[in-house]
PDB file of N, CA and C in Angstrom:
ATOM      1  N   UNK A   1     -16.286  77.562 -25.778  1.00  0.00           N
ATOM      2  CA  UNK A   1     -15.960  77.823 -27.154  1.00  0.00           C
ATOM      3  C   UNK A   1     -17.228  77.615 -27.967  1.00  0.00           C
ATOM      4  N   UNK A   2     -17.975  78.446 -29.028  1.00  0.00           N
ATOM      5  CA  UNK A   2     -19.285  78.716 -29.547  1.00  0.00           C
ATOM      6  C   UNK A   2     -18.005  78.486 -31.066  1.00  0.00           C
ATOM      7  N   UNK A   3     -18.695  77.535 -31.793  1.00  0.00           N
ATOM      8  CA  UNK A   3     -18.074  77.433 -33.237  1.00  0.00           C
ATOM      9  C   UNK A   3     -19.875  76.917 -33.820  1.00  0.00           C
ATOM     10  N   UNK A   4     -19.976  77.422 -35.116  1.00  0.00           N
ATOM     11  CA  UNK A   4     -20.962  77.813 -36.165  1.00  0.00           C
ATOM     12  C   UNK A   4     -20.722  77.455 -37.375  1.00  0.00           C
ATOM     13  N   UNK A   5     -21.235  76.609 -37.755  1.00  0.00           N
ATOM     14  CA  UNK A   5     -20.924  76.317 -39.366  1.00  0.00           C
ATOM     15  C   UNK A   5     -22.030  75.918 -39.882  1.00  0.00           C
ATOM     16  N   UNK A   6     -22.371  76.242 -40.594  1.00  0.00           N
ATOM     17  CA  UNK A   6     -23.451  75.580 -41.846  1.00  0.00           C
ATOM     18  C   UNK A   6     -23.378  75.063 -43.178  1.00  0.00           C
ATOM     19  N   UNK A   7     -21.887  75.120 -43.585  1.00  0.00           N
ATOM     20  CA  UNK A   7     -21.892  74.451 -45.188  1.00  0.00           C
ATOM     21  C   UNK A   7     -21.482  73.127 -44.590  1.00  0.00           C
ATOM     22  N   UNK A   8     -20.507  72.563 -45.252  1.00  0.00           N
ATOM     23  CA  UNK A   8     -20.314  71.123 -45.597  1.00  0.00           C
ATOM     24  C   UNK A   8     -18.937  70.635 -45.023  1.00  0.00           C
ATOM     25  N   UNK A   9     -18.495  71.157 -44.106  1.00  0.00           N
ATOM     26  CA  UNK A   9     -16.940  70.879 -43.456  1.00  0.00           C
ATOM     27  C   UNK A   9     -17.300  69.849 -43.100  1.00  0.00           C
ATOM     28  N   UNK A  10     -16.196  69.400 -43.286  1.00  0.00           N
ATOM     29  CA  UNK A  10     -15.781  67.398 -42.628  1.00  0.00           C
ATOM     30  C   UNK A  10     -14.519  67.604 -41.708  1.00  0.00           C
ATOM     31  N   UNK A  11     -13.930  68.345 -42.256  1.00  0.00           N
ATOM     32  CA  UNK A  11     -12.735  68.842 -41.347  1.00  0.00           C
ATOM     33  C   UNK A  11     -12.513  70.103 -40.957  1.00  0.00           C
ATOM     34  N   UNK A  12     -11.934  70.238 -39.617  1.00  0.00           N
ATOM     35  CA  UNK A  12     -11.322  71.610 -39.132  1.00  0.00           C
ATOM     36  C   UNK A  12     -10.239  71.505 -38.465  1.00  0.00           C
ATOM     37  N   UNK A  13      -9.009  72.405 -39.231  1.00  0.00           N
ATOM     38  CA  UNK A  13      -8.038  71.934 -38.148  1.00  0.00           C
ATOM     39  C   UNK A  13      -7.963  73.275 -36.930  1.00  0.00           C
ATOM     40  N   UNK A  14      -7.493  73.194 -35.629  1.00  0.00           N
ATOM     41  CA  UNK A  14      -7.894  74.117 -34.885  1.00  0.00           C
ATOM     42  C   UNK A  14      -6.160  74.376 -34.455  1.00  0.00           C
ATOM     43  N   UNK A  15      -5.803  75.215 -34.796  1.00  0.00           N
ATOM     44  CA  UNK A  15      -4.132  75.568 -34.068  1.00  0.00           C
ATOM     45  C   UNK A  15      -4.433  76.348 -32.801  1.00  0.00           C
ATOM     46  N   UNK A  16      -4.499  75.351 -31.924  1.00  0.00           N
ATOM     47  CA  UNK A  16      -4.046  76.286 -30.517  1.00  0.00           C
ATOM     48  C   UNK A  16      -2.560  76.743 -29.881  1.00  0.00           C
ATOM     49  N   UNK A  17      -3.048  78.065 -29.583  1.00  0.00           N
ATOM     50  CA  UNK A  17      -1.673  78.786 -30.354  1.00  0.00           C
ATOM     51  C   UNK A  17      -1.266  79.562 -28.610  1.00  0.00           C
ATOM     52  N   UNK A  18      -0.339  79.237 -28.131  1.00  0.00           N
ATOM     53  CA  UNK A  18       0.016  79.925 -26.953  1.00  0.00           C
ATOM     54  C   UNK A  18       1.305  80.675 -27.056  1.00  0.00           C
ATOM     55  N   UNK A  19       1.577  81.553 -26.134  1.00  0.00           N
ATOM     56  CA  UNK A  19       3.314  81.945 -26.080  1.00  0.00           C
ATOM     57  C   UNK A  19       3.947  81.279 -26.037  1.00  0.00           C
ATOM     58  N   UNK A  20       4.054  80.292 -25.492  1.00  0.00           N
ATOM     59  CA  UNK A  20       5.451  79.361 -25.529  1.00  0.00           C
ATOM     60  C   UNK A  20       6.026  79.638 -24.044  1.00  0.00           C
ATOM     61  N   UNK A  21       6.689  78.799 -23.754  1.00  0.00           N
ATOM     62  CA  UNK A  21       7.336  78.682 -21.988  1.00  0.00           C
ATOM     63  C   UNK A  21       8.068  78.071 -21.971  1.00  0.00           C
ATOM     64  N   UNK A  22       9.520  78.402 -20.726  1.00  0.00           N
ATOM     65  CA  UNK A  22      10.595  77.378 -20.539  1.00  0.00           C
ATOM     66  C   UNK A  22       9.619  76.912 -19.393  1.00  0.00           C
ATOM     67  N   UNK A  23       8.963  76.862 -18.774  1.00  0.00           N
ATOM     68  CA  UNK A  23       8.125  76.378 -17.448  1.00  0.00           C
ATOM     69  C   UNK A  23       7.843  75.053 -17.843  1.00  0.00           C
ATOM     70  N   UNK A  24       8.548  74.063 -17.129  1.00  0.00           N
ATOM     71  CA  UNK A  24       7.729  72.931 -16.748  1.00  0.00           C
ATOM     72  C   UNK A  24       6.471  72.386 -16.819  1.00  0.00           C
ATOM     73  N   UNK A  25       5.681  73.579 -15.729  1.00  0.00           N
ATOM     74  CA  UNK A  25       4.204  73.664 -15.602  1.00  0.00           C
ATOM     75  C   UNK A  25       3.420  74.556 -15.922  1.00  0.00           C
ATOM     76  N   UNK A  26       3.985  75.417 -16.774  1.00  0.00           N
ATOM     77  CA  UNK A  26       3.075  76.205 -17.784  1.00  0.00           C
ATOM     78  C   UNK A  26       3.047  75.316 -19.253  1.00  0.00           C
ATOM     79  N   UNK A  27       4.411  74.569 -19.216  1.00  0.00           N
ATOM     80  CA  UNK A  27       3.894  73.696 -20.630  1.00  0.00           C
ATOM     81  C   UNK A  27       2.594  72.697 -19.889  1.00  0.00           C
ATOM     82  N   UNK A  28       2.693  71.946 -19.131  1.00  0.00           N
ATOM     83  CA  UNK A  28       1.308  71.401 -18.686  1.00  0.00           C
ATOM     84  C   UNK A  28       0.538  71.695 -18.728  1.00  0.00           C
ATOM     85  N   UNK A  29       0.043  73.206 -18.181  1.00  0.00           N
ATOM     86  CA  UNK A  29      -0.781  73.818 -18.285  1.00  0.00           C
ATOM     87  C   UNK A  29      -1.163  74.115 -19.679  1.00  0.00           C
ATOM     88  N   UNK A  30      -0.151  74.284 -20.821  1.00  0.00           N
ATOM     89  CA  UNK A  30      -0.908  74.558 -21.803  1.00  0.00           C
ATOM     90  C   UNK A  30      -1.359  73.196 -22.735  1.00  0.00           C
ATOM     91  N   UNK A  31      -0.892  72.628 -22.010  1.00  0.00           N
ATOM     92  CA  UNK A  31      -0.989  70.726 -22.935  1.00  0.00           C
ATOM     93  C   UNK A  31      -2.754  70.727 -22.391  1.00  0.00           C
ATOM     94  N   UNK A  32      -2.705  70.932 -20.660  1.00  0.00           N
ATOM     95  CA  UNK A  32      -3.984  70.394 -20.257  1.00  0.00           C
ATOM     96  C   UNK A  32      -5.164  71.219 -21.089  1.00  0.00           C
ATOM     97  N   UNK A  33      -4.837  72.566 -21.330  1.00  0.00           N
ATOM     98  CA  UNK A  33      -5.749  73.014 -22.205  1.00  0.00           C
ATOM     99  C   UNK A  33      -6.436  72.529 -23.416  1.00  0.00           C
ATOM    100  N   UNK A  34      -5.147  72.374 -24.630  1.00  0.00           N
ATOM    101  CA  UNK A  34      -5.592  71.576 -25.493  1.00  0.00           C
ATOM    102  C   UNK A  34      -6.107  70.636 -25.584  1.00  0.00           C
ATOM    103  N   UNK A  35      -6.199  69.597 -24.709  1.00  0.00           N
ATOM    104  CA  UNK A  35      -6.589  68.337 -24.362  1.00  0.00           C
ATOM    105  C   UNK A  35      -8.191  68.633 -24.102  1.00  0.00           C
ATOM    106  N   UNK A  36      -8.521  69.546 -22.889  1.00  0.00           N
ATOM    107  CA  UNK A  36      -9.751  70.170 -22.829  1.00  0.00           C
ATOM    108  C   UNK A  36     -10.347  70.766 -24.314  1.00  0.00           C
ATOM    109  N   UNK A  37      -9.564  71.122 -25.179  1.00  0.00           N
ATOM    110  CA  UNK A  37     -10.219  71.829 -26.210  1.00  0.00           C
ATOM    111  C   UNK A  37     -10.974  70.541 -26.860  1.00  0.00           C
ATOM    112  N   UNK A  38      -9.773  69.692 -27.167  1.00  0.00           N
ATOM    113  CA  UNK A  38      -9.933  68.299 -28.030  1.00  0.00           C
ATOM    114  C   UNK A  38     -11.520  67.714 -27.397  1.00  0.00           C
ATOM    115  N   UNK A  39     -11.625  67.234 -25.953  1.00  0.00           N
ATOM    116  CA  UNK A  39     -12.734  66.696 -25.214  1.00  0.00           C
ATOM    117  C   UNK A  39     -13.894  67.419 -25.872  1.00  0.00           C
ATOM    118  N   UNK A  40     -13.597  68.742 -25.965  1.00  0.00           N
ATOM    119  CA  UNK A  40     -15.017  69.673 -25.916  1.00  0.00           C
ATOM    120  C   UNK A  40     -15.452  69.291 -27.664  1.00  0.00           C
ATOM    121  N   UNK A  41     -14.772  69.580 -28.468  1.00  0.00           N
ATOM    122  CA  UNK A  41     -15.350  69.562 -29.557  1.00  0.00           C
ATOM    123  C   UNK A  41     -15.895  68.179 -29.900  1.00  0.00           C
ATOM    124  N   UNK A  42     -14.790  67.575 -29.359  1.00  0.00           N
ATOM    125  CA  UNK A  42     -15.361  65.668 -29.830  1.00  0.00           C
ATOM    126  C   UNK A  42     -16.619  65.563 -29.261  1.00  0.00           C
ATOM    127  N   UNK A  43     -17.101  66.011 -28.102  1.00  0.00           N
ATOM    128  CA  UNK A  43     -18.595  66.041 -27.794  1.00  0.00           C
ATOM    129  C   UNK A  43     -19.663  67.020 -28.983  1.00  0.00           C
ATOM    130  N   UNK A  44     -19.376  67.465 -29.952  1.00  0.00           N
ATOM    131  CA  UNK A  44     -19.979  68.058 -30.984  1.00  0.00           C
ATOM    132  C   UNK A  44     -20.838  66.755 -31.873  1.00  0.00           C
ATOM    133  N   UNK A  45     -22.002  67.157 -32.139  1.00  0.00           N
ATOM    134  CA  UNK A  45     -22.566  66.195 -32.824  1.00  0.00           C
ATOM    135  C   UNK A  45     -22.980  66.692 -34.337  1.00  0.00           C
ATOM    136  N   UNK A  46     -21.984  67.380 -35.002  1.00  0.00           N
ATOM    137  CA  UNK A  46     -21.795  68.620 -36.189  1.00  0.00           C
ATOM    138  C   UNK A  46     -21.194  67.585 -37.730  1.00  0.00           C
ATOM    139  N   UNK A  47     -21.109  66.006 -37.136  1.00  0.00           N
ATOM    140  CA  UNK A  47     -20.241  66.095 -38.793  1.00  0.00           C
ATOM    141  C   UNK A  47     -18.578  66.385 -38.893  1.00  0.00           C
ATOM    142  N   UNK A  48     -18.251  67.237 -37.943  1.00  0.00           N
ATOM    143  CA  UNK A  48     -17.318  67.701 -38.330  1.00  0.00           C
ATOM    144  C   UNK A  48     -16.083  66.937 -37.444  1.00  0.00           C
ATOM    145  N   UNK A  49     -15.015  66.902 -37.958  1.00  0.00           N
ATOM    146  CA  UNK A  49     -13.675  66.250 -37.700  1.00  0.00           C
ATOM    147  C   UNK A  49     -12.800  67.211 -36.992  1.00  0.00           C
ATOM    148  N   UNK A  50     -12.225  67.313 -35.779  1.00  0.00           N
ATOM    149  CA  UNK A  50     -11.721  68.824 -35.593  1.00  0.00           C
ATOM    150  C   UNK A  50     -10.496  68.244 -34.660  1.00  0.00           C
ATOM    151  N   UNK A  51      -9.466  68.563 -35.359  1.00  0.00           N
ATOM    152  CA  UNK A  51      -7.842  67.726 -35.745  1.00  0.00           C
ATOM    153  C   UNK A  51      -7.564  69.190 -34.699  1.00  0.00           C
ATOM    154  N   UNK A  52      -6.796  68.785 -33.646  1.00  0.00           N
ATOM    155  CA  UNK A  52      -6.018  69.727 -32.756  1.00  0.00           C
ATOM    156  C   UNK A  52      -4.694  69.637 -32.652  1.00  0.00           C
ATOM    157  N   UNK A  53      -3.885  70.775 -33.822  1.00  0.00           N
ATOM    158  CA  UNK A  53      -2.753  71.379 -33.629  1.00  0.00           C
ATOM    159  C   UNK A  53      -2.111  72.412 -32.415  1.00  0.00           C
ATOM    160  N   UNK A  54      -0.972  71.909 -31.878  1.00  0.00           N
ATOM    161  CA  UNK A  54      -0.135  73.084 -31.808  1.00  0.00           C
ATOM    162  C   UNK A  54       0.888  74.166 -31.985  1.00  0.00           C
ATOM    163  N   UNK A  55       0.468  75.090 -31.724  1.00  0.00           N
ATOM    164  CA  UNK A  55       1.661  76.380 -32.385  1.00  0.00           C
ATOM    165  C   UNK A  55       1.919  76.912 -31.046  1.00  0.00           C
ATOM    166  N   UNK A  56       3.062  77.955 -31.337  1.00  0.00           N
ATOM    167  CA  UNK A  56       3.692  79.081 -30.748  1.00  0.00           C
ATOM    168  C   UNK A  56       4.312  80.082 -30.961  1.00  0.00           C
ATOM    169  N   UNK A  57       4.145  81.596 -30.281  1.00  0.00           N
ATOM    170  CA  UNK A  57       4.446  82.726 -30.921  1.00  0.00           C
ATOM    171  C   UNK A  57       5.666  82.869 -30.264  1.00  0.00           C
ATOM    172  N   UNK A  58       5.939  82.535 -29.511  1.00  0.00           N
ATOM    173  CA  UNK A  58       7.567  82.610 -28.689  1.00  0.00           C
ATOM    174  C   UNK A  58       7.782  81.421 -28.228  1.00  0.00           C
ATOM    175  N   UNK A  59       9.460  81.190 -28.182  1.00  0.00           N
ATOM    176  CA  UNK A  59      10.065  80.273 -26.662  1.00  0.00           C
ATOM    177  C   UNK A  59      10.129  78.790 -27.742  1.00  0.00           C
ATOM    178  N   UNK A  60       8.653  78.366 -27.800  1.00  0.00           N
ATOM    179  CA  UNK A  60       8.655  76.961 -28.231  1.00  0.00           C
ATOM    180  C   UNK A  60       8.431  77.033 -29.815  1.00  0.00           C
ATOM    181  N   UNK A  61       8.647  76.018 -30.582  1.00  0.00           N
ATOM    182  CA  UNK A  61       7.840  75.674 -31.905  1.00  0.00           C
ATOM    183  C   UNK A  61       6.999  74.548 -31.582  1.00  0.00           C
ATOM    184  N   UNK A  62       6.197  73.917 -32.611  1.00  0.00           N
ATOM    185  CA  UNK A  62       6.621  75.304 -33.734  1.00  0.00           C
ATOM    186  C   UNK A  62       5.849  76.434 -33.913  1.00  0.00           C
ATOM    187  N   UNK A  63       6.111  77.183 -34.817  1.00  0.00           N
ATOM    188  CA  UNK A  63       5.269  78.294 -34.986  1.00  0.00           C
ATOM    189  C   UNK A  63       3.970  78.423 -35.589  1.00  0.00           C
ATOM    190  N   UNK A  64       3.361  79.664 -35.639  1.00  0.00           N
ATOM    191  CA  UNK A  64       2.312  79.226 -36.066  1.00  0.00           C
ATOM    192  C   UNK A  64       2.121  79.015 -37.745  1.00  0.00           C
ATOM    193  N   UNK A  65       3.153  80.068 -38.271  1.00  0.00           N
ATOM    194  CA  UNK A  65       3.026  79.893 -39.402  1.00  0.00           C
ATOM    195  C   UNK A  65       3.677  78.659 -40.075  1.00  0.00           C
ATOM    196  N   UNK A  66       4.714  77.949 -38.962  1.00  0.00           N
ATOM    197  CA  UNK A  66       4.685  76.458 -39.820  1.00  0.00           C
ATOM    198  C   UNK A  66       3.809  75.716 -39.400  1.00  0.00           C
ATOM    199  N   UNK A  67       2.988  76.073 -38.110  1.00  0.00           N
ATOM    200  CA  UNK A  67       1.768  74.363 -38.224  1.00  0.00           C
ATOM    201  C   UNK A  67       0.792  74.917 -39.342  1.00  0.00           C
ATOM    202  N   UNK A  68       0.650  75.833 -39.489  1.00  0.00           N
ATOM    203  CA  UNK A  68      -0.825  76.318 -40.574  1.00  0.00           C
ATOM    204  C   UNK A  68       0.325  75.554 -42.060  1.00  0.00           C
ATOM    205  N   UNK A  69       1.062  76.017 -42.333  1.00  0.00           N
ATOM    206  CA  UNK A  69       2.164  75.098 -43.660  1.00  0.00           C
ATOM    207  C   UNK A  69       1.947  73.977 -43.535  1.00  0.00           C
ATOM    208  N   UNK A  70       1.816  73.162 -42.288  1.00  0.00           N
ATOM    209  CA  UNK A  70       2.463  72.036 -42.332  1.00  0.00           C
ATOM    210  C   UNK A  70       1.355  71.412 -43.081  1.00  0.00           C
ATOM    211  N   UNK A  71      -0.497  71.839 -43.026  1.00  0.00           N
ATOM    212  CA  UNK A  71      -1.561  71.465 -42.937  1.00  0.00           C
ATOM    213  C   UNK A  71      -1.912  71.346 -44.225  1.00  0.00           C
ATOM    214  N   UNK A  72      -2.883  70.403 -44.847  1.00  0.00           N
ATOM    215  CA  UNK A  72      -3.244  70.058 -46.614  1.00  0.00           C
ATOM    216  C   UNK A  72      -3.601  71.876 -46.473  1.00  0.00           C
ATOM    217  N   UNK A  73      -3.648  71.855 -47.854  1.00  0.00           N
ATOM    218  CA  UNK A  73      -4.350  73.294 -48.652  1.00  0.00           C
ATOM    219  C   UNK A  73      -5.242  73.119 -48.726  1.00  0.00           C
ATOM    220  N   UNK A  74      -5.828  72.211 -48.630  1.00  0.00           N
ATOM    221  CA  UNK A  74      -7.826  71.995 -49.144  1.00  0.00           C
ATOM    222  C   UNK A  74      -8.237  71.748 -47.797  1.00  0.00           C
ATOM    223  N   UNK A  75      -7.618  71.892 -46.676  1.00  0.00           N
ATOM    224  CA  UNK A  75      -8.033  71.471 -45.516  1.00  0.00           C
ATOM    225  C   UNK A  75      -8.336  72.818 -45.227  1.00  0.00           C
ATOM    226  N   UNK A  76      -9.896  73.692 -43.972  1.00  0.00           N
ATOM    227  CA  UNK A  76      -9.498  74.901 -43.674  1.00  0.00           C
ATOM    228  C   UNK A  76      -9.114  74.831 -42.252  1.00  0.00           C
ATOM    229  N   UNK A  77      -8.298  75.776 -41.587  1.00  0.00           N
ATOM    230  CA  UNK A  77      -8.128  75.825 -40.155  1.00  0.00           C
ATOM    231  C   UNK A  77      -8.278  77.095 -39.864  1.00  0.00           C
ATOM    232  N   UNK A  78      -8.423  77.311 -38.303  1.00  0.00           N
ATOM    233  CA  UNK A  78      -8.703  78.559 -37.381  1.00  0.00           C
ATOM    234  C   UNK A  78      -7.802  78.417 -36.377  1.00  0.00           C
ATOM    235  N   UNK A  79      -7.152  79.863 -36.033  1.00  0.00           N
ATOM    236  CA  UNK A  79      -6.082  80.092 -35.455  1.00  0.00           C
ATOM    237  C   UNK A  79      -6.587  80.407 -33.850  1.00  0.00           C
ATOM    238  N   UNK A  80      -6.197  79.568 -32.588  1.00  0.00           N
ATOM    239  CA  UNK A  80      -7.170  80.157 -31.414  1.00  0.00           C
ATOM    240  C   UNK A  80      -6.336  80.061 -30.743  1.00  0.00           C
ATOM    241  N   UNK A  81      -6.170  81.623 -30.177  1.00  0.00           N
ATOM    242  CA  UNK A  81      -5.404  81.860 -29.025  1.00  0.00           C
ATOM    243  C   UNK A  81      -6.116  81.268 -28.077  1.00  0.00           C
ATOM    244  N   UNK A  82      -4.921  80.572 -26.783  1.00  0.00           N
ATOM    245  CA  UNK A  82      -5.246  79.792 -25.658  1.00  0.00           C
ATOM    246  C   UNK A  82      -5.072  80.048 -24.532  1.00  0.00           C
ATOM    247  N   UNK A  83      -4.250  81.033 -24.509  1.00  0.00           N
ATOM    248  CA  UNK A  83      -4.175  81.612 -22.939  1.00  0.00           C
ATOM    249  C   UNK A  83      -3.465  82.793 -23.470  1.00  0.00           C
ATOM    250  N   UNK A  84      -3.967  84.025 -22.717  1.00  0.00           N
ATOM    251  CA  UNK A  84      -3.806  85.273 -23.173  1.00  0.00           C
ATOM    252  C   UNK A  84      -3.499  85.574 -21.583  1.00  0.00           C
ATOM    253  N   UNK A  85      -2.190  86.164 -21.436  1.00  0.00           N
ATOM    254  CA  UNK A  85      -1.706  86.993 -19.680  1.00  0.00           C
ATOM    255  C   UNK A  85      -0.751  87.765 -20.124  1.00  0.00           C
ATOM    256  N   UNK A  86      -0.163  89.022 -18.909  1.00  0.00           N
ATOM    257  CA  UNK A  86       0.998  89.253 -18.673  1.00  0.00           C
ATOM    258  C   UNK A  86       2.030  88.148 -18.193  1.00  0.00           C
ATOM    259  N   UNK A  87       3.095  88.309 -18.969  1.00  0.00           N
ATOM    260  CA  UNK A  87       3.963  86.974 -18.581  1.00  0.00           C
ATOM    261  C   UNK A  87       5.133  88.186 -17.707  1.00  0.00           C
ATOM    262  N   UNK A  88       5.927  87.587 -16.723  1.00  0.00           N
ATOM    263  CA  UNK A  88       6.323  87.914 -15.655  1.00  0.00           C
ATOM    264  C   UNK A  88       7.427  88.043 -15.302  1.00  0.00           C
TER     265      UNK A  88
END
């Protein structure tokens, strides 16, 4: 993941945003992701605060458009799809 900023963010919230699953171990799988996302950025030496939400476009909530609601207004966030497949 390549993230770029140059003004003055202190915060970012990051909604990682998957389909959603009744699977057992596709929810794992998508937990272990985020968790990896979280590791990676906290190794950033940017200043920046980067708060890891989750969303979903099917199956699970919440959605995406309530975690982006749920989030301050003065806060900004980026929406990142997390696993992109044919589901089966």
């Amino acid at each position: 993941m390549f993230l770029s900023y140059n003004g003055n963010m202190t915060i970012l919230n990051v909604i990682a945003t998957s389909h959603g699953t009744d699977s057992v171990a596709g929810r794992e799988a998508i937990t272990l992701i985020r968790e990896q996302i979280k590791f990676l950025l906290a190794q950033r030496n940017d200043g920046v605060e980067y708060r890891i939400h989750a969303a979903y476009v099917d199956v699970e909530s919440p959605s995406v458009d309530d975690a982006a609601a749920s989030l301050p207004n003065d806060e900004p966030c980026v929406i990142v799809p997390i696993l992109l497949f044919s589901a089966q």
